[in-house]
Protein backbone atom coordinates (compact mmCIF):
# COMPACT_ATOMS: atom_id res chain seq x y z
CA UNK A 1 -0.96 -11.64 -30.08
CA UNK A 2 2.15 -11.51 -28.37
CA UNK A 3 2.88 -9.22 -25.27
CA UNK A 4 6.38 -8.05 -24.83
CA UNK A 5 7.58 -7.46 -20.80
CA UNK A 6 8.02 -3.72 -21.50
CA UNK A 7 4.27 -3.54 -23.00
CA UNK A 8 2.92 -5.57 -19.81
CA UNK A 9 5.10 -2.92 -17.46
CA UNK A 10 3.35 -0.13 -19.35
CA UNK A 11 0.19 -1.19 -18.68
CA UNK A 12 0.74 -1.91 -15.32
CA UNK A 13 2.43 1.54 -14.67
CA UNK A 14 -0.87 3.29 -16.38
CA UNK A 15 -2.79 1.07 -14.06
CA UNK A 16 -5.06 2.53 -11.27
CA UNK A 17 -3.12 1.64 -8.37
CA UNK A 18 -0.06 3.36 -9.75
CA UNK A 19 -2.22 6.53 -10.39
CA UNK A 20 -3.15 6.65 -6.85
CA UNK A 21 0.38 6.25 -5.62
CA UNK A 22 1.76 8.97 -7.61
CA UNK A 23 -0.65 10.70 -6.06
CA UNK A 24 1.21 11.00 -2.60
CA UNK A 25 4.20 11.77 -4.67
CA UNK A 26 6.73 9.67 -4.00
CA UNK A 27 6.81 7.00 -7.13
CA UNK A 28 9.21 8.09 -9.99
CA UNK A 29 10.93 11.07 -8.66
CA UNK A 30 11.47 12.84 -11.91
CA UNK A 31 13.74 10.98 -14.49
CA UNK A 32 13.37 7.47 -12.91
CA UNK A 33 12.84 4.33 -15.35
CA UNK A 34 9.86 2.49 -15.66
CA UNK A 35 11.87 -0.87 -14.43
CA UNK A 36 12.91 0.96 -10.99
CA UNK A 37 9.31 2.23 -10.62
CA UNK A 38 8.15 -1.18 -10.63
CA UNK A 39 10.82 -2.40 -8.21
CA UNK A 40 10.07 0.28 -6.21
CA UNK A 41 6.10 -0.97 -6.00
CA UNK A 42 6.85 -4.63 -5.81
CA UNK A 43 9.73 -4.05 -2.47
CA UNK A 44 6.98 -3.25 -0.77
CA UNK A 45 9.19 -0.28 1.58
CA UNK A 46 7.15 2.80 -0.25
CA UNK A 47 3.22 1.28 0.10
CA UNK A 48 3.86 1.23 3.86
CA UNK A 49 5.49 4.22 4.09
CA UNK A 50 1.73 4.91 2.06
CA UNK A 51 0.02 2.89 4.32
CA UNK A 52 1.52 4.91 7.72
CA UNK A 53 0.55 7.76 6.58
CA UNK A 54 -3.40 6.37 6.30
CA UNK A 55 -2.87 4.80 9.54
CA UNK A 56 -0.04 5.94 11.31
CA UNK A 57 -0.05 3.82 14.40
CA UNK A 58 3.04 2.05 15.34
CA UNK A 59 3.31 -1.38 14.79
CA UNK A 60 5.95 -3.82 16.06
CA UNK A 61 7.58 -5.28 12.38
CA UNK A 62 9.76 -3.05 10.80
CA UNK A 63 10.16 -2.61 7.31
CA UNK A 64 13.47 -3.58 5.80
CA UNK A 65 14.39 -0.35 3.62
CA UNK A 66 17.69 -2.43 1.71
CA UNK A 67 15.15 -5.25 -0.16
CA UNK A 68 18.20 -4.90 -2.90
CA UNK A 69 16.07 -7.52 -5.17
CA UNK A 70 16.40 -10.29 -2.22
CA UNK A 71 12.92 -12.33 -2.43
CA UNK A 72 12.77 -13.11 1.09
CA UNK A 73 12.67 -9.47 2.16
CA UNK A 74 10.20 -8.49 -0.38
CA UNK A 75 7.47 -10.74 0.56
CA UNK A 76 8.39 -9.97 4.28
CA UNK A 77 7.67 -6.48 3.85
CA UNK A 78 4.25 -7.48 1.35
CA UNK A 79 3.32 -9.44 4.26
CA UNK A 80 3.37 -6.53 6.98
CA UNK A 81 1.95 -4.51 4.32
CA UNK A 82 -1.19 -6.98 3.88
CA UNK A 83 -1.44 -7.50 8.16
CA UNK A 84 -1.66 -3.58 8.64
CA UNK A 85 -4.15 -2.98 5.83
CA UNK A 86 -6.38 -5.89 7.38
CA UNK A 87 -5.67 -4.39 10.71
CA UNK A 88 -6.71 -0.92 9.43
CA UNK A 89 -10.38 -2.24 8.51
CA UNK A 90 -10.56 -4.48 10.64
CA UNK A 91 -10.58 -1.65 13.32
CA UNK A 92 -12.32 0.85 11.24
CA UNK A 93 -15.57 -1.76 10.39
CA UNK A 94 -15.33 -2.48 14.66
CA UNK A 95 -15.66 1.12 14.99
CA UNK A 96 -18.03 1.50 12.98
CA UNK A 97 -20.47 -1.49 14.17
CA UNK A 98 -19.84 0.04 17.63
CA UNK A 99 -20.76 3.77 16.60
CA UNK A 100 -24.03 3.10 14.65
CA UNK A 101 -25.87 1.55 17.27
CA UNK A 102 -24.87 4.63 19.41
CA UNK A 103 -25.78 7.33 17.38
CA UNK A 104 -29.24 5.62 16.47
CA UNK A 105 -29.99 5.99 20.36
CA UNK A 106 -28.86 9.08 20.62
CA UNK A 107 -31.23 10.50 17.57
CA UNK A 108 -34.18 8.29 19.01
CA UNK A 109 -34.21 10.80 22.13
């Protein structure tokens, strides 16, 4: 069975991902093509604008908003993407690994 680029970009935009990003409302904005909601996914500038508003602390790289299909930029902003999301749990699992003793104490009184 052959699978056509369009059908494999269908099924990607119906994946679960997707879903969740449209649910922050920025993906597609109305009238948009399938082809330039995928490019707007894979530049990587709208899942950390996604990602700062889950963790909005600064951080020093800065996105580059004009990808304009250059590879380079694309995996440069991927790459940020990937170091704040391990950043994100990494802090979160410290957090919570320094909490849970805690609060066991504190209960024990």
């Amino acid at each position: 069975m052959d699978v056509t680029i369009s059908e494999l970009l269908e099924l990607f935009l119906q994946s679960p991902l997707v879903t969740w990003v449209k649910t922050f409302g920025a993906l597609g904005g109305g009238g948009e093509d399938k082809l330039g909601m995928y490019m707007e996914l894979a530049d990587g500038v709208l899942l950390n604008r996604i990602m700062l508003q889950i963790d909005p602390r600064p951080t020093n790289q800065r996105v580059n908003k004009h990808v304009n299909n250059d590879v380079y930029l694309r995996v440069q902003n991927l790459t940020i993407l990937v170091r704040n999301i391990k950043t994100y749990y990494q802090v979160r699992s410290t957090l919570s690994i320094l909490l849970f003793p805690f609060i066991r104490v504190f209960y024990q009184i």
